[in-house]
Protein backbone atom coordinates (compact mmCIF):
# COMPACT_ATOMS: atom_id res chain seq x y z
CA UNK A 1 -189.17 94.65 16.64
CA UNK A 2 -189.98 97.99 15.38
CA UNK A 3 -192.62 97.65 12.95
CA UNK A 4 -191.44 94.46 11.70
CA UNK A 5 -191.33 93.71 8.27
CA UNK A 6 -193.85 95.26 6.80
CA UNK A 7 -193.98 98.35 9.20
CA UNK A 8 -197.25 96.88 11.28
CA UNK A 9 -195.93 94.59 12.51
CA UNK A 10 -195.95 91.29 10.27
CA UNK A 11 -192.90 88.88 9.38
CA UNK A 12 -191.52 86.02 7.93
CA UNK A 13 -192.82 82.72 10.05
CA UNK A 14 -189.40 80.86 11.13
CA UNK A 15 -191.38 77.29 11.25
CA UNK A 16 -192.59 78.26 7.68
CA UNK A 17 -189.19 79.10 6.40
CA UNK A 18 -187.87 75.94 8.24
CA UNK A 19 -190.36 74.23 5.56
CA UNK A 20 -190.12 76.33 2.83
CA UNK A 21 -190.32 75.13 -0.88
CA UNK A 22 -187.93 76.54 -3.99
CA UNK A 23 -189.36 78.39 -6.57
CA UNK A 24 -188.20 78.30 -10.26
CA UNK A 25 -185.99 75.65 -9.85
CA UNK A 26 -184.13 77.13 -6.94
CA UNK A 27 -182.78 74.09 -4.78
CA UNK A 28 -183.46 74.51 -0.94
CA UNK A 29 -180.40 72.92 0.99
CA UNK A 30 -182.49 72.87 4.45
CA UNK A 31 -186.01 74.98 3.10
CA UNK A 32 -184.91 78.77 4.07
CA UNK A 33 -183.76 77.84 7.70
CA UNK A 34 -180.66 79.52 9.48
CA UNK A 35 -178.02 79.26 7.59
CA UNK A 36 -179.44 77.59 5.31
CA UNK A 37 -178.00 77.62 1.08
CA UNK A 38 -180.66 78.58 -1.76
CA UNK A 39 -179.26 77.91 -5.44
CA UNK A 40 -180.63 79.57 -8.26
CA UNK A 41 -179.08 78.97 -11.33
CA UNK A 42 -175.73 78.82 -10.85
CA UNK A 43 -175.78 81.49 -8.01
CA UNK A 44 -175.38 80.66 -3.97
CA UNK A 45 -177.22 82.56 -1.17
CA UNK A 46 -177.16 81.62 2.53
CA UNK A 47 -180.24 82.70 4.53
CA UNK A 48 -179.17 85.28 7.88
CA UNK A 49 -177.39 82.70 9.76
CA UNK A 50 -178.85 84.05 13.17
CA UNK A 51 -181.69 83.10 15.61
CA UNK A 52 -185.45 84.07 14.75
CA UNK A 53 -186.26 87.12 16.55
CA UNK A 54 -182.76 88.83 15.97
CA UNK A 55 -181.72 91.28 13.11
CA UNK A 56 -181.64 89.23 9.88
CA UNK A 57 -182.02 91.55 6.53
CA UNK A 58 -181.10 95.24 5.92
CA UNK A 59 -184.21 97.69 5.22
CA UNK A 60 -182.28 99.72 1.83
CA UNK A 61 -181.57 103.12 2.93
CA UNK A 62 -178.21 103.62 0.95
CA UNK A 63 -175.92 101.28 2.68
CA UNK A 64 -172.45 100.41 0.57
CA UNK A 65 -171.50 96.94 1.30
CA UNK A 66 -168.52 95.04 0.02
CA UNK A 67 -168.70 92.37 -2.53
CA UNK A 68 -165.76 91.52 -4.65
CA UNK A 69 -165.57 89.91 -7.64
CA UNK A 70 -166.29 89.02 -11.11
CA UNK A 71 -169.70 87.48 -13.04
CA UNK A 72 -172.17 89.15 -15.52
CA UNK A 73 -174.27 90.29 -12.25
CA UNK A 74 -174.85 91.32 -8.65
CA UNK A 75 -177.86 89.35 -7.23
CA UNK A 76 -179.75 89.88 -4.40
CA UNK A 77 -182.23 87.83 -2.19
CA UNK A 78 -184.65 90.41 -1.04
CA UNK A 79 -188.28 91.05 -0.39
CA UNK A 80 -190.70 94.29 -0.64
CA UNK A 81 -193.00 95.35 2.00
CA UNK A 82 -194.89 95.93 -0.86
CA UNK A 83 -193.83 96.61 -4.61
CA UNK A 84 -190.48 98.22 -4.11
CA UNK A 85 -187.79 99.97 -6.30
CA UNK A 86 -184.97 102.21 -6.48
CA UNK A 87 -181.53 102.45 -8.69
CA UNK A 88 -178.65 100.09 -7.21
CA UNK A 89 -175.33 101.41 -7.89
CA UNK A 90 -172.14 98.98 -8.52
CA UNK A 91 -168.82 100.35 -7.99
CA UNK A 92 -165.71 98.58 -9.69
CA UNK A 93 -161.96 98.12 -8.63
CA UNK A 94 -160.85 100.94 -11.00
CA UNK A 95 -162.86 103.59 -9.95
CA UNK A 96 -165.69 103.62 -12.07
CA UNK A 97 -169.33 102.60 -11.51
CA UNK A 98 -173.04 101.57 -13.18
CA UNK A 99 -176.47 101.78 -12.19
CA UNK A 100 -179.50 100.14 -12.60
CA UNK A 101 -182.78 100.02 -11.50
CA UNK A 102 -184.22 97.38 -9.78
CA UNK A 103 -187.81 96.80 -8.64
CA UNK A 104 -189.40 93.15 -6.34
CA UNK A 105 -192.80 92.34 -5.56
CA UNK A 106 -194.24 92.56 -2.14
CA UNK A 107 -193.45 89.84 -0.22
CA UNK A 108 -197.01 88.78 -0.94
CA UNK A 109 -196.83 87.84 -5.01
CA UNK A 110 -198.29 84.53 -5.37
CA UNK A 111 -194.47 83.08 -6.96
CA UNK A 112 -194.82 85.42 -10.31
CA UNK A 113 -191.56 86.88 -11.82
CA UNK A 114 -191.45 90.67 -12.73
CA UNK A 115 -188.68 93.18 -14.12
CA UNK A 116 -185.52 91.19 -12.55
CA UNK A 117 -186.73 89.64 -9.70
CA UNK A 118 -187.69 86.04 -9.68
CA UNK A 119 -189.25 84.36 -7.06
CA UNK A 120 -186.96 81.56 -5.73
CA UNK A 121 -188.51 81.01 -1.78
CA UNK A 122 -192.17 80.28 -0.78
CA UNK A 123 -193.86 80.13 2.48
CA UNK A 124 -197.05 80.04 3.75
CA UNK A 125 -198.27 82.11 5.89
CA UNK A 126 -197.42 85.15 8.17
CA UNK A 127 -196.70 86.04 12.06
CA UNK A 128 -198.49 89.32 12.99
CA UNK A 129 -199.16 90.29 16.61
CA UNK A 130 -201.82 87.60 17.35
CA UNK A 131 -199.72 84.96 15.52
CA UNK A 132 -199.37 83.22 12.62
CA UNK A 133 -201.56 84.20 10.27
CA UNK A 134 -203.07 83.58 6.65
CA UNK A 135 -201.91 80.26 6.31
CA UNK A 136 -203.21 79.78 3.10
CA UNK A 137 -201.39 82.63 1.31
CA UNK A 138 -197.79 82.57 0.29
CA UNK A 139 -194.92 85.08 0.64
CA UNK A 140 -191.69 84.95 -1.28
CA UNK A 141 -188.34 85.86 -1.14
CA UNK A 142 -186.62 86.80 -4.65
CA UNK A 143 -183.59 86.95 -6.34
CA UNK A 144 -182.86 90.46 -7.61
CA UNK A 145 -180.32 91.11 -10.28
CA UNK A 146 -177.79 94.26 -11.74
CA UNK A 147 -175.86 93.95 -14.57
CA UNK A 148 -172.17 94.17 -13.92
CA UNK A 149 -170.41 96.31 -16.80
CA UNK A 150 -168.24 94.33 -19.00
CA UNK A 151 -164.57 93.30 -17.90
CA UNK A 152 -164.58 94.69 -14.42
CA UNK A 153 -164.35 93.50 -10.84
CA UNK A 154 -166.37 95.05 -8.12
CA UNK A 155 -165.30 96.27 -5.28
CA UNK A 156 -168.88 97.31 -3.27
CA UNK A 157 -172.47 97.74 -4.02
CA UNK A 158 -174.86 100.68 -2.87
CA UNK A 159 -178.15 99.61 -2.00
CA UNK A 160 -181.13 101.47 -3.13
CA UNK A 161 -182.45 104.54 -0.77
CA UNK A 162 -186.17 102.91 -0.17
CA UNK A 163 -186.43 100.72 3.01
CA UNK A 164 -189.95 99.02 1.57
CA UNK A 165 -186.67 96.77 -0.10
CA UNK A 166 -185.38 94.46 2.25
CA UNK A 167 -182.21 92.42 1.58
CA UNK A 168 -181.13 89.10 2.71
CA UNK A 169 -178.05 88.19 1.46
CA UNK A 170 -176.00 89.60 -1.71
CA UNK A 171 -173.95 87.10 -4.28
CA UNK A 172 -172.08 87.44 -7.75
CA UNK A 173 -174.01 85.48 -10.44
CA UNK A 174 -172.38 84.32 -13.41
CA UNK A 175 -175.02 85.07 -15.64
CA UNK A 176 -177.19 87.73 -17.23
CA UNK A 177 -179.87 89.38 -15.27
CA UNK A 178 -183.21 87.62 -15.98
CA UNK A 179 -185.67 89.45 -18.15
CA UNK A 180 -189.15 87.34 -17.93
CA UNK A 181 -191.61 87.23 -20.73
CA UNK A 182 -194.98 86.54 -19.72
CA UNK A 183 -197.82 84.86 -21.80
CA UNK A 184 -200.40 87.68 -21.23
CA UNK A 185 -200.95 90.29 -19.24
CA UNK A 186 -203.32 89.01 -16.76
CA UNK A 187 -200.41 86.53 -15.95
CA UNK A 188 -198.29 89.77 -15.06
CA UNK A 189 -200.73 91.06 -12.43
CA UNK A 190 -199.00 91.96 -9.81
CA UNK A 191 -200.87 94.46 -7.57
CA UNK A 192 -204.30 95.18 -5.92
CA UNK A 193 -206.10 98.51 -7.39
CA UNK A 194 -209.40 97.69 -7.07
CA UNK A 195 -211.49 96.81 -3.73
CA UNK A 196 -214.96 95.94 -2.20
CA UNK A 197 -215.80 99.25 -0.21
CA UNK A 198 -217.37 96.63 2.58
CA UNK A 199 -213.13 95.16 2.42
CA UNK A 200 -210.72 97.97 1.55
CA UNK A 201 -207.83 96.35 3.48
CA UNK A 202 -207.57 92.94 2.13
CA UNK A 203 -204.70 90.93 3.53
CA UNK A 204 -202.55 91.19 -0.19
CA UNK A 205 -203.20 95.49 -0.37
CA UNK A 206 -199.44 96.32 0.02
CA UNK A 207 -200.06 100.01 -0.48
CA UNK A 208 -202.76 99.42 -3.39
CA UNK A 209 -203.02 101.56 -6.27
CA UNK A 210 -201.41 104.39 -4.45
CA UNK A 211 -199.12 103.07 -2.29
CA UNK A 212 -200.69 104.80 0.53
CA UNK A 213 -203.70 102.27 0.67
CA UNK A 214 -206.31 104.12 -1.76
CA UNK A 215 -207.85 102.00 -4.35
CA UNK A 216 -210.66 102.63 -6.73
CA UNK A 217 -214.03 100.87 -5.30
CA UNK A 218 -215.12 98.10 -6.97
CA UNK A 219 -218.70 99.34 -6.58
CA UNK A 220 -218.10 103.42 -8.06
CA UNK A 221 -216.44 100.88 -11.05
CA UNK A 222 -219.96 98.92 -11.32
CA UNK A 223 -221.12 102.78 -11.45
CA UNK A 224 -218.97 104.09 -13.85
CA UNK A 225 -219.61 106.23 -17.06
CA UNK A 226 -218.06 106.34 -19.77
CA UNK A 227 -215.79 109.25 -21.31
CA UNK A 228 -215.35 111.05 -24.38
CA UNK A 229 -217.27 108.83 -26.20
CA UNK A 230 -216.31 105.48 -24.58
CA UNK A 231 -219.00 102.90 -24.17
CA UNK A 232 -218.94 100.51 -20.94
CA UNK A 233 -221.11 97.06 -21.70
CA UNK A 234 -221.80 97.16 -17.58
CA UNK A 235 -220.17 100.19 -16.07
CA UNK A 236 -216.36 98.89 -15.47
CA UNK A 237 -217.52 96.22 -13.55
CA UNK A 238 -215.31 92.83 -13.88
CA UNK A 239 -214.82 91.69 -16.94
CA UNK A 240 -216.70 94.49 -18.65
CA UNK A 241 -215.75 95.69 -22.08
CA UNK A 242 -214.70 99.26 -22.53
CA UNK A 243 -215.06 100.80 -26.47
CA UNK A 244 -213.55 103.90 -27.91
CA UNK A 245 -213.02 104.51 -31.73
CA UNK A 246 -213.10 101.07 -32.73
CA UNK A 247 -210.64 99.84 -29.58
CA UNK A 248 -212.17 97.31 -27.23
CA UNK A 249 -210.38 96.97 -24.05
CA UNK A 250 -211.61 94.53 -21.20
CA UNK A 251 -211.81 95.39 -17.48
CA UNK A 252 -209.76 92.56 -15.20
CA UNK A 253 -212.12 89.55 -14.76
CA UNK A 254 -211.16 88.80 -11.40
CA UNK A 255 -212.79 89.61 -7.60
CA UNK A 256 -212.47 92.84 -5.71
CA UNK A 257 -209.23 92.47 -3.40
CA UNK A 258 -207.23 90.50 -6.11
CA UNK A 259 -204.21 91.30 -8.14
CA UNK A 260 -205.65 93.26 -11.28
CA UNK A 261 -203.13 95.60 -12.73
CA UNK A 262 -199.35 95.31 -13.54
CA UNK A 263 -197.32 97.71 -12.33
CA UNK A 264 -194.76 98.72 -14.84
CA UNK A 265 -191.31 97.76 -14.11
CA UNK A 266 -190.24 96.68 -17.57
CA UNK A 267 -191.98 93.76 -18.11
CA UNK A 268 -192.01 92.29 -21.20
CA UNK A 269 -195.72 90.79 -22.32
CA UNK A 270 -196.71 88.79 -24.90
CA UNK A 271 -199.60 90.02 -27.18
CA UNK A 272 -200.52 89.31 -30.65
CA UNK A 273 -201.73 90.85 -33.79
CA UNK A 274 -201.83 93.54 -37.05
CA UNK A 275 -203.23 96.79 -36.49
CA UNK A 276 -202.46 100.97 -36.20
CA UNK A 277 -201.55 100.57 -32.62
CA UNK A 278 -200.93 98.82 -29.25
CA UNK A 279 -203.61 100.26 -27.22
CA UNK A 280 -203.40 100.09 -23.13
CA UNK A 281 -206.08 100.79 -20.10
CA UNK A 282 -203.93 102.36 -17.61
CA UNK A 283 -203.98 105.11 -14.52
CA UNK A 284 -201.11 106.51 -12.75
CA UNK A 285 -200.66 106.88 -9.12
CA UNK A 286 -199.25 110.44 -9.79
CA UNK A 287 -198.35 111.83 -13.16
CA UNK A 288 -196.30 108.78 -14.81
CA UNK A 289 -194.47 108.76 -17.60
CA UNK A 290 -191.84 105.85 -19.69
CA UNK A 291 -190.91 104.44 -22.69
CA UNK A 292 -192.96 101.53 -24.37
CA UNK A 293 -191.49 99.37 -26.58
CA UNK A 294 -193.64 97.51 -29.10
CA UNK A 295 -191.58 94.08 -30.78
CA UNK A 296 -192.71 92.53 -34.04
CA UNK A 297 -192.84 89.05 -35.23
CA UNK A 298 -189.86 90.34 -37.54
CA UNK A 299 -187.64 90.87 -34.52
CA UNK A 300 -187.54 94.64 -34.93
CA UNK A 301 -188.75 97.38 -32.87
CA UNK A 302 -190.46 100.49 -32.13
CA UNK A 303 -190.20 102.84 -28.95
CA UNK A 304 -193.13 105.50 -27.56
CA UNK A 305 -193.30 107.59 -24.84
CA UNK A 306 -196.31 107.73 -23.10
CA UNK A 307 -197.67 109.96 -20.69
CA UNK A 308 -200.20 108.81 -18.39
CA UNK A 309 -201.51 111.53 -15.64
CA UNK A 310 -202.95 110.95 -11.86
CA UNK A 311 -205.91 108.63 -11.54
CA UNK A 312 -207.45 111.99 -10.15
CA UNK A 313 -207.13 113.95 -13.04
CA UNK A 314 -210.97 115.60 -13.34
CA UNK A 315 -211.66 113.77 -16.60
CA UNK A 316 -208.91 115.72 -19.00
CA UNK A 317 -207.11 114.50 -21.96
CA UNK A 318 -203.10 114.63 -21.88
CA UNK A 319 -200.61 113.88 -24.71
CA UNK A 320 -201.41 110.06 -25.56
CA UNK A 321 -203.98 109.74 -22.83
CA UNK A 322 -207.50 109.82 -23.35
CA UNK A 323 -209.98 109.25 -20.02
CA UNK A 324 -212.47 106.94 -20.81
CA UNK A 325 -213.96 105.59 -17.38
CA UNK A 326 -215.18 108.11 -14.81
CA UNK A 327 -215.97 106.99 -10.63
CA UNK A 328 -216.63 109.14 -8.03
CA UNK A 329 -214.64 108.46 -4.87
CA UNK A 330 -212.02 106.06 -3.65
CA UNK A 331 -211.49 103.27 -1.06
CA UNK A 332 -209.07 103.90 2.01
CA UNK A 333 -208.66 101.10 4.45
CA UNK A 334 -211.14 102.92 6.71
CA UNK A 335 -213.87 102.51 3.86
CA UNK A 336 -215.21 104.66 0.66
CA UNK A 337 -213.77 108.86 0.92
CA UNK A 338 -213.89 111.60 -1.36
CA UNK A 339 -217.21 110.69 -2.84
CA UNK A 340 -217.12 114.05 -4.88
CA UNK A 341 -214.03 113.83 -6.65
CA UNK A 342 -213.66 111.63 -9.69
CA UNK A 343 -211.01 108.88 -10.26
CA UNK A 344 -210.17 107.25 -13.70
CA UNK A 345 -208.78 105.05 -16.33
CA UNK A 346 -207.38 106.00 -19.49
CA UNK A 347 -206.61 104.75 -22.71
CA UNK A 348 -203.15 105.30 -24.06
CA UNK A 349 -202.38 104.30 -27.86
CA UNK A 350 -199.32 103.43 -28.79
CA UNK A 351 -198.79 103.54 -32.73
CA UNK A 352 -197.75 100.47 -35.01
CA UNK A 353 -195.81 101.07 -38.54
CA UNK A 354 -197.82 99.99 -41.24
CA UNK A 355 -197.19 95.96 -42.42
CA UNK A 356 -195.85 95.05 -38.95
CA UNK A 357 -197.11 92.26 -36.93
CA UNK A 358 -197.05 92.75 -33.14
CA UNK A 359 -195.46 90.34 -30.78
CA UNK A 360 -194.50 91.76 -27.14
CA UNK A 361 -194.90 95.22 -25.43
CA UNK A 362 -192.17 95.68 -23.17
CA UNK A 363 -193.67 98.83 -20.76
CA UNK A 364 -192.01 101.56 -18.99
CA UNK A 365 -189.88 100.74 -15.60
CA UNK A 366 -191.87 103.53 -13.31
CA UNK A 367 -193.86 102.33 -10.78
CA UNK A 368 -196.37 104.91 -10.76
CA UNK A 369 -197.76 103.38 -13.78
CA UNK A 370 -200.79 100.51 -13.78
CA UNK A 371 -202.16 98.68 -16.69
CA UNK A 372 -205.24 96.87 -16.58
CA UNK A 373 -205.50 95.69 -20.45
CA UNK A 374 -204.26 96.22 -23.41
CA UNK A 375 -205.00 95.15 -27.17
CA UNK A 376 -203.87 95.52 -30.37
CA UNK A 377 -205.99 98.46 -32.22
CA UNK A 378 -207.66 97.34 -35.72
């Protein structure tokens, strides 16, 4: 088995696909059994077609596979081993090609849409070594979509190079690629950052805020301080309010070990309101950088870049980003580490012209980037 799905060991549950629900309005023609057809809009997939316990998806590593045709997009029924993305690359009949960049949730996502994946299979429930396991949680296949340019018929598909993407089947959809809006952005939470240092390896992590398993603690966040002259109304501690020149920003009101953040992949959020700027709490895993782009209630536009640098960044302002909560050491799935060291959040600002009502932020596609709030600035 090699690892599995996920690397450790885990994978899909055949008797749970056997009984698996659609998502979205996807129709089911047998739940996701062998063989079995998943519609979506107007586009076919057939689950692997093969025995459980055999080779069934492709772990992304580059592969070119043939697909010919015509529609308005390539779609793909994949999966991450966590959050996953990479730049798919169509190539047409005439020679030419187009790239895009395409990102899915972890297999684990709780049925939420993000970027262009939408969640169109749900299970419950895992296998891992000792059997099937976490009944009670869910874990989703998706359809994944590239735009096809204009007029041409492809001829093959390269996959991304990142095997955390697995693939199921590929398809030609005769429609658009799906952008989702959500409603807020605690609706768009789509990853773990923050965790109990008595449970640093809850069953969801999927790489955390790192990707390598780190998260901040949830009890250095109770802890923390405040930075240049940011206020904290009880440390950073859930649900907490965080203050800086007039900007109030509120920690995620949710438990250690639950999604908290949105990793930016291009989402589009809803969020209301007048004001100087669109303000976000953020970190990066790493140095991130993107494009945010603010929409008004008038249908136009304004684009930012923002910088945003390494949660571990010793408490220093950079370009747009201001540090305004300090903690001291991090959570590895072994427990608390690095105890010395500081870890923070930071508040990047994101200005609004004059006379404009705000009415989505759509946020950078780079995965290194988590936001925890945001708010329109007075």
């Amino acid at each position: 088995m090699d690892g599995g799905f996920d690397g450790s060991g885990g994978t899909y549950s055949q008797e749970s696909l056997d009984a698996a629900t659609g998502l979205n309005g996807a129709v089911l023609s047998d739940g996701a059994s062998p063989g079995a057809t998943i519609d979506y809009q107007g586009t076919r997939f057939t689950m692997p077609d093969v025995p459980a316990s055999r080779k069934d998806n492709l772990a992304s590593a580059g592969q070119i596979i043939s697909l010919h045709g015509t529609g308005e997009a390539v779609a793909l029924l994949a999966a991450g081993a966590g959050a996953a993305s990479g730049t798919i690359t169509i190539n047409y009949t005439d020679g030419s090609s187009s790239a895009a960049t395409i990102s899915v949730p972890s297999w684990y996502y709780s049925g939420q849409a993000t970027g262009s994946a939408v969640p169109v299979v749900q299970t419950l429930g895992r296998n891992a070594g000792k059997g099937h396991v976490h009944p009670n949680y869910s874990f989703d296949l998706y359809e994944v979509t590239a735009p096809i340019a204009q007029g041409r018929t492809v001829a093959s598909v390269v996959l991304p190079d990142n095997r955390k993407l697995h693939v199921f089947d590929l398809a030609l959809a005769a429609r658009a690629p799906v952008k989702p809006v959500f409603a807020s952005v605690e609706q768009a939470y789509d990853n773990i950052a923050i965790t109990d240092e008595a449970a640093p390896n809850p069953p969801a992590l999927n790489g955390g805020f790192d990707g390598g398993g780190s998260t901040f603690s949830q009890q250095a966040l109770n802890a923390a301080t405040g930075l240049d002259g940011a206020t904290l109304s009880d440390g950073a501690s859930p649900g907490a309010t965080i203050t800086y020149g007039g900007t109030a920003l509120t920690m995620p009101d949710v438990p250690a070990g639950e999604v908290d953040n949105v990793v930016a992949a291009g989402q589009t959020i809803k969020i209301s309101g007048t004001g100087s700027a669109v303000a976000l709490l953020a970190s990066g895993a790493g140095a991130a950088t993107g494009t945010v782009t603010v929409t008004y209630t008038d249908e136009t536009t304004s684009s930012t870049q923002v910088s945003v640098p390494s949660w571990y960044f010793h408490g220093q302002a950079t370009g747009d980003a201001v540090p305004v909560v300090q903690t001291f050491g991090r959570n590895k799935s072994t427990g608390l580490v690095n105890t010395a060291y500081t870890y923070d959040l930071y508040l990047l600002s994101v200005p609004v012209p004059a006379g404009r009502t705000v009415d989505s932020v759509t946020l950078p596609d780079n995965g290194q980037l988590h936001v925890f709030a945001m708010t329109v600035t007075p």
